[in-house]
Protein backbone atom coordinates (compact mmCIF):
# COMPACT_ATOMS: atom_id res chain seq x y z
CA UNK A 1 28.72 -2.66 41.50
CA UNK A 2 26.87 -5.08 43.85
CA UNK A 3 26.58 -2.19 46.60
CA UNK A 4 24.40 -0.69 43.82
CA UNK A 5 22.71 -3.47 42.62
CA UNK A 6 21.52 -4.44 45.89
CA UNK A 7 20.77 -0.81 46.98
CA UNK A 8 18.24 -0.33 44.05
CA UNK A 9 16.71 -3.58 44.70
CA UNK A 10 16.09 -2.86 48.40
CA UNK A 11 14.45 0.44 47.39
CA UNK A 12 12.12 -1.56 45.22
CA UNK A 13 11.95 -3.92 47.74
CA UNK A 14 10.40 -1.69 50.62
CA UNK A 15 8.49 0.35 48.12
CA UNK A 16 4.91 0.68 48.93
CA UNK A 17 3.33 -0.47 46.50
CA UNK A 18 5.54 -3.72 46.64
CA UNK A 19 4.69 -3.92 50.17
CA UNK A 20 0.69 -3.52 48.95
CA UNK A 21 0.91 -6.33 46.42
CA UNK A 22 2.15 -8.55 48.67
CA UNK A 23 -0.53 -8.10 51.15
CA UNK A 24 -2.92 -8.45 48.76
CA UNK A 25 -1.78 -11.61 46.99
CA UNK A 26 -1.90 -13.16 51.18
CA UNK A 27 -5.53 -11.77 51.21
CA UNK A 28 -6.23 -12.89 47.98
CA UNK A 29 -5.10 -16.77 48.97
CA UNK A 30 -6.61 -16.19 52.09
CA UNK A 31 -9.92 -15.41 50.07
CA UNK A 32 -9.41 -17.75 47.60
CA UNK A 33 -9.50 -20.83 50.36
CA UNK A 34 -12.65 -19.10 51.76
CA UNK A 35 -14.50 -19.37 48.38
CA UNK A 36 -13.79 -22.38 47.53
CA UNK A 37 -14.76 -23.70 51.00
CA UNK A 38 -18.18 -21.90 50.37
CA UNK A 39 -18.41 -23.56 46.95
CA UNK A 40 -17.07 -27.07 47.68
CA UNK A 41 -18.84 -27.15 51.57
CA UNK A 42 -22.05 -24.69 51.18
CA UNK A 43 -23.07 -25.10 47.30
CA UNK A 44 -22.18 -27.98 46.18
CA UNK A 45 -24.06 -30.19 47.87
CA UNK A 46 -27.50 -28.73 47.88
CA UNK A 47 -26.90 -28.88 43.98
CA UNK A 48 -25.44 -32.67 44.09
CA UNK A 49 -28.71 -33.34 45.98
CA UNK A 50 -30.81 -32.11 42.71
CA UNK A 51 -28.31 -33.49 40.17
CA UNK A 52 -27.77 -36.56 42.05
CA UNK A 53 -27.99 -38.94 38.63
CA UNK A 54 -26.52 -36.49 36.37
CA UNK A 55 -22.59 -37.14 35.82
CA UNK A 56 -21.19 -35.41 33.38
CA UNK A 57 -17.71 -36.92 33.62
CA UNK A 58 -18.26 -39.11 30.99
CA UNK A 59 -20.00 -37.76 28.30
CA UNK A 60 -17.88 -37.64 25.57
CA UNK A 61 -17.69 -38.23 21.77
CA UNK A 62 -15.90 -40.31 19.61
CA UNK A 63 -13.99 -38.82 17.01
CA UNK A 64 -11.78 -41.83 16.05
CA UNK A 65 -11.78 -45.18 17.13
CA UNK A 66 -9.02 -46.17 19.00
CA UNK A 67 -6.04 -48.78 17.22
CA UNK A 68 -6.00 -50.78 20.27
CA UNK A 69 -9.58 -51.64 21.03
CA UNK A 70 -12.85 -50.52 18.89
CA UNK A 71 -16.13 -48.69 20.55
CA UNK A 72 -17.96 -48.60 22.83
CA UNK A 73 -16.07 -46.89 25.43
CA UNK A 74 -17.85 -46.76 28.68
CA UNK A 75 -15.27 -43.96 30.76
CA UNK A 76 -13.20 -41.35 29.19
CA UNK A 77 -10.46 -43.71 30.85
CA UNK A 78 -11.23 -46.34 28.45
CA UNK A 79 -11.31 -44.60 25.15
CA UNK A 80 -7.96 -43.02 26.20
CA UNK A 81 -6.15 -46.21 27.00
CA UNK A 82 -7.71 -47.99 23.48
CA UNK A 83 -6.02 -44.81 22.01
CA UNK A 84 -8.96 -43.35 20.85
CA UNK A 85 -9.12 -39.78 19.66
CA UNK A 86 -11.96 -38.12 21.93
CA UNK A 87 -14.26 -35.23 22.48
CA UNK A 88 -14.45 -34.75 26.32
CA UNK A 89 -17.68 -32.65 26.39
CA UNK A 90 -18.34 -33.50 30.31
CA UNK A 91 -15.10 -32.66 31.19
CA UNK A 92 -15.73 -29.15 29.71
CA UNK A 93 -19.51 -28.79 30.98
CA UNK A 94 -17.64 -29.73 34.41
CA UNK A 95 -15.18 -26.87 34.37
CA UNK A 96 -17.76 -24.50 33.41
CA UNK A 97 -20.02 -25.33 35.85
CA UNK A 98 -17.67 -24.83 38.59
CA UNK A 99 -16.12 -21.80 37.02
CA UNK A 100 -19.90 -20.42 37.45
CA UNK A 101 -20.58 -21.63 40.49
CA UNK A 102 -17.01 -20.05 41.69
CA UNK A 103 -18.06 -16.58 40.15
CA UNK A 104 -21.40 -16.33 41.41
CA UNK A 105 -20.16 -17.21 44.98
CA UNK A 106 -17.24 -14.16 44.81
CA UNK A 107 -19.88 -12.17 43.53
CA UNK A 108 -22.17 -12.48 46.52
CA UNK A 109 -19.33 -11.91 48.48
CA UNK A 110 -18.17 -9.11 47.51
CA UNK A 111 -21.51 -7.63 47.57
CA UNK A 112 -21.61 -8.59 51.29
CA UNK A 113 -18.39 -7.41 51.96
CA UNK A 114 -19.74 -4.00 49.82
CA UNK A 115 -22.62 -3.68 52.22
CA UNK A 116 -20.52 -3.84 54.98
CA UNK A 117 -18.68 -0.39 53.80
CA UNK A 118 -19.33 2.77 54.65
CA UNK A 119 -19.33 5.45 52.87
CA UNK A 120 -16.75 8.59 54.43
CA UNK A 121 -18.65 11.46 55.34
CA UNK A 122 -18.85 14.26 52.26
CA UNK A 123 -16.53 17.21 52.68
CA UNK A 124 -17.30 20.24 53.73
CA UNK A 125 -17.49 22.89 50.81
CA UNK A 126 -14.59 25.50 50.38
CA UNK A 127 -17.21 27.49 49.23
CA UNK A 128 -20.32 29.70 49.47
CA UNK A 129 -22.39 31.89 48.11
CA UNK A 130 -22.54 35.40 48.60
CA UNK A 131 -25.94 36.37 49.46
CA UNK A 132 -25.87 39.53 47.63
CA UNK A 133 -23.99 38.85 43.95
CA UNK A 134 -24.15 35.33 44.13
CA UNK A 135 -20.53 34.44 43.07
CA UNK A 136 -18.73 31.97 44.69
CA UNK A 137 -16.39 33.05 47.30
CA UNK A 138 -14.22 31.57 50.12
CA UNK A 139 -15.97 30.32 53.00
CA UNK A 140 -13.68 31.85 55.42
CA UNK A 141 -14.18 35.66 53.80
CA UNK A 142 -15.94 38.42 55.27
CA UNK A 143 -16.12 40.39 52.27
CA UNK A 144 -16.83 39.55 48.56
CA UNK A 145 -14.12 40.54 46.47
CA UNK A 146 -16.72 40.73 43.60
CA UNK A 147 -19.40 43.25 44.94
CA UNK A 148 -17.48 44.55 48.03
CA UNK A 149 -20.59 43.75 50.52
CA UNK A 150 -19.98 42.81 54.25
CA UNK A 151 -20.84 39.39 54.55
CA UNK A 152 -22.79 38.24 57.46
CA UNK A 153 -21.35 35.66 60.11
């Protein structure tokens, strides 16, 4: 039973498409510490430099006061220790700024990395013409099986 067991789960094992996935998910955490090195070391600070007074990790809104200690909160540290219930908008606008910034950096690379493809040479046709019926015939014939004709060379 475990001669089996182990049998099928070596086949699966050395399949190739098991063998592809795991390549990719390397690559993939491979690329994923390249992008976020592009965002955290290449993007981010030119845009810190504009935004330099603008932090949204405090913007937030009170729903409830908190039981231990009544408004105004100056941190989302503060409401959360007075207990108060809290709208963490800047938190949010935080996470989606970075998801964009993320995308938009994987997007330019894989357009780069698109760019740097090229594209395999079109096959040649199985096919041609026959110059005197016009069907399509082998390429390799000498005579059209259609109209009979000697085909040139």
């Amino acid at each position: 039973m475990f001669k089996n067991i182990f049998k099928e789960f070596k086949e699966f094992a050395v399949k190739g498409n098991m063998i592809d996935m795991a390549v990719g998910i390397i690559i993939g955490g491979a690329f994923g510490t390249v992008v976020n090195s592009i965002v955290r070391d290449l993007i981010m600070p030119p845009i810190s430099l504009v935004l330099a007074k603008v932090n949204f990790a405090n913007l937030f809104f009170v729903l409830k006061e908190g039981v231990a200690d009544q408004g105004p909160y100056h941190s989302v540290d503060a409401a959360t220790k007075a207990g108060a219930v809290i709208l963490n908008i800047g938190s949010f606008l935080n996470a989606a700024i970075s998801f964009l910034v993320v995308a938009w950096a994987v997007f330019m690379l894989v357009k780069a990395v698109n760019k740097l493809k090229t594209e395999p040479a079109p096959a040649a046709p199985k096919t041609k013409k026959c110059p005197f019926c016009a069907t399509d015939i082998p390429r390799a014939a000498i005579k059209c099986p259609n109209c009979t004709a000697d085909l040139p060379k």
